[in-house]
Structure formats: structure tokens, C-alpha cells
Protein backbone atom coordinates (compact mmCIF):
# COMPACT_ATOMS: atom_id res chain seq x y z
CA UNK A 1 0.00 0.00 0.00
CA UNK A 2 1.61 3.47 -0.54
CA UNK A 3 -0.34 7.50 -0.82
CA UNK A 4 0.81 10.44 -2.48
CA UNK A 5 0.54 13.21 -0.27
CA UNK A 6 1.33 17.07 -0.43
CA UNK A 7 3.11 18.81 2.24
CA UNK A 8 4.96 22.85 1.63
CA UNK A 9 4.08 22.50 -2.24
CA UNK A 10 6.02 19.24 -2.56
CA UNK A 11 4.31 15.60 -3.43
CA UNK A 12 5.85 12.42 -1.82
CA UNK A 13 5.06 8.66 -2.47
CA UNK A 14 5.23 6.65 0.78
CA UNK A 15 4.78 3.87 1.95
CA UNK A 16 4.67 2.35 5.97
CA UNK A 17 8.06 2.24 7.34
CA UNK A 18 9.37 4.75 4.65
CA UNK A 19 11.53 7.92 5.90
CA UNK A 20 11.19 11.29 4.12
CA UNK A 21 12.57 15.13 5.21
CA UNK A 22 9.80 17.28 5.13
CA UNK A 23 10.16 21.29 5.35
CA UNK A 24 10.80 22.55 9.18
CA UNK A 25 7.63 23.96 11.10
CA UNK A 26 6.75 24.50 14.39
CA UNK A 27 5.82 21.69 16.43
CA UNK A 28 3.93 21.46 19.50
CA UNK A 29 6.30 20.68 22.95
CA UNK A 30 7.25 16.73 23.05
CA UNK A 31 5.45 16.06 19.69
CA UNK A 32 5.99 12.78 18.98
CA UNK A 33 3.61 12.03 15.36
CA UNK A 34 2.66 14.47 12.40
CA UNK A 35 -0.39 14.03 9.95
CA UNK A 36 -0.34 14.82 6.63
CA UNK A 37 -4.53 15.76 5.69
CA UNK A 38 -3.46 16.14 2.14
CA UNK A 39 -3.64 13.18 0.38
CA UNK A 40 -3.60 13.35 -3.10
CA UNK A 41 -3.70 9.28 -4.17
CA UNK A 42 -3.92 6.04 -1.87
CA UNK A 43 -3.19 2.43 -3.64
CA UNK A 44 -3.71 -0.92 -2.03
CA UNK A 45 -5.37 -4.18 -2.29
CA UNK A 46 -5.91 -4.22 -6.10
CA UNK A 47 -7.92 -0.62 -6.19
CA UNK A 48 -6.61 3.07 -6.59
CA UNK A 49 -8.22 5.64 -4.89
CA UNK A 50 -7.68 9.52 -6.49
CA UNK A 51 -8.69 12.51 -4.96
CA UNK A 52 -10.09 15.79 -6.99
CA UNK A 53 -8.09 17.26 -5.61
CA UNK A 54 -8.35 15.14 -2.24
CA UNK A 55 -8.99 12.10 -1.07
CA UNK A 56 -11.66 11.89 1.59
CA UNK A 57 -10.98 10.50 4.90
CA UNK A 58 -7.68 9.77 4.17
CA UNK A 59 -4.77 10.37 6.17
CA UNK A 60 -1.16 9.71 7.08
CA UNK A 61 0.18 8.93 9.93
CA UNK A 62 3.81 9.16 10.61
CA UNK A 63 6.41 9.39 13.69
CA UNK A 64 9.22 11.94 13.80
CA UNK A 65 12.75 10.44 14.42
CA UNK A 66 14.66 13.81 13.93
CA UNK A 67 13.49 17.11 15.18
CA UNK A 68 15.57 18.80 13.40
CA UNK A 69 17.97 16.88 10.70
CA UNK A 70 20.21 19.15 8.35
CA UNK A 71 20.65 18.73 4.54
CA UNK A 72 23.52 18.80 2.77
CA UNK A 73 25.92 22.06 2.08
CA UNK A 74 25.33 24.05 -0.90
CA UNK A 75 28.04 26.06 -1.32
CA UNK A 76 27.62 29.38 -3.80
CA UNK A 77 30.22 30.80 -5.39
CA UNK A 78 30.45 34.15 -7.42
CA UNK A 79 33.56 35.18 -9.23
CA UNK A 80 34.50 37.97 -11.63
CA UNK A 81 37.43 36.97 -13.83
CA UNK A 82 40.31 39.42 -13.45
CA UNK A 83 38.51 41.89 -10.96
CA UNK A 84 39.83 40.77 -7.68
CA UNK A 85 35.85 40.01 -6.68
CA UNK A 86 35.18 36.92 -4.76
CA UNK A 87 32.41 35.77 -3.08
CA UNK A 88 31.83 32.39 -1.84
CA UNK A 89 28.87 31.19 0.45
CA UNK A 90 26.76 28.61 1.75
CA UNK A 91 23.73 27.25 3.01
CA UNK A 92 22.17 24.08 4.55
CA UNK A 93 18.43 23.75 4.98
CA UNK A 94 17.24 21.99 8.25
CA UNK A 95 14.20 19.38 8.01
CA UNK A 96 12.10 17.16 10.08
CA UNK A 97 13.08 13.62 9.64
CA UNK A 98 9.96 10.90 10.11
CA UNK A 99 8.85 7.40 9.64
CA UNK A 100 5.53 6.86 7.86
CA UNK A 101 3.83 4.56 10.85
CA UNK A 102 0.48 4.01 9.26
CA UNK A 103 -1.66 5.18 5.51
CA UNK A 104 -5.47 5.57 6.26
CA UNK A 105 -7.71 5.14 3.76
């Protein structure tokens, strides 16, 4: 069985026991789950379910393992051949890190 779902503008195909980053946010103190309400397809036993846009009733269910997991370093760089100008920075995006426990359809 997997779902498509939508979370921050981006789609993701899970499935239980998959792990996916998804875009930081503020979580309540000791959170310990997040639902994603925006399912967008759920597939299982032989029958496909789509939603316009949503599928109704259908959520998913999934545990965090990292508060607060980093991506990797993109590093920018800007040069300007034979003007002495240099400039070289970076950036690393932080996510939430979680488990897909359970896809309810």
C-alpha cells in the first residue's frame, strides 16, 4: 500500500516504514507524530483511490525520528574573472526527519 501526499508545495510517495525530510515547522512541545490531511492518491489491495483534488478521509500517519535533521551544504560561489571580486557562500536547509507509521484510507 503506498499514498501520495502534499506537504509545503512538494508531493511524496510513501509507503509504511518509509523515511522522508519534510520542510521545518513548528511543532507542539514533546510532539511525537505528524499528519499529513493532504492526500492526493492512496493504492492498495488491487484498487486506486484519487482525490479531486483530495482524497476523503484519508490520512497519514507518521512518527518523527529527527526534530531537526540538516541537509547537505550548498556552497555558492560568485567570481569575476580578473577583478579581484570573490564571493563564496553557503547554506544548509534543516528538516524534520519521520517514519511513515500508518496510511489511512
Amino acid at each position: 500500500m503506498y499514498a501520495v501526499i502534499e506537504d509545503s508545495g512538494q508531493q511524496f510517495r510513501v509507503s509504511e516504514g518509509d523515511v522522508i525530510d519534510v520542510d521545518l515547522r513548528e511543532l507542539a512541545e514533546n510532539a511525537k507524530e505528524l499528519e499529513f490531511g493532504r492526500v492526493l492518491l492512496v493504492s492498495g489491495d488491487g484498487n486506486v483511490k484519487v482525490g479531486t483534488p483530495l482524497v476523503d478521509g484519508a490520512k497519514v500517519l507518521a512518527e518523527i525520528v529527527n526534530a531537526e535533521a540538516k541537509g547537505e551544504k550548498v556552497e555558492i560561489v560568485r567570481f569575476r574573472r580578473r577583478k579581484s571580486s570573490r564571493r563564496h557562500t553557503g547554506h544548509r536547509q534543516k528538516y524534520i526527519q519521520v517514519r511513515v507509521t500508518k496510511i489511512v484510507a
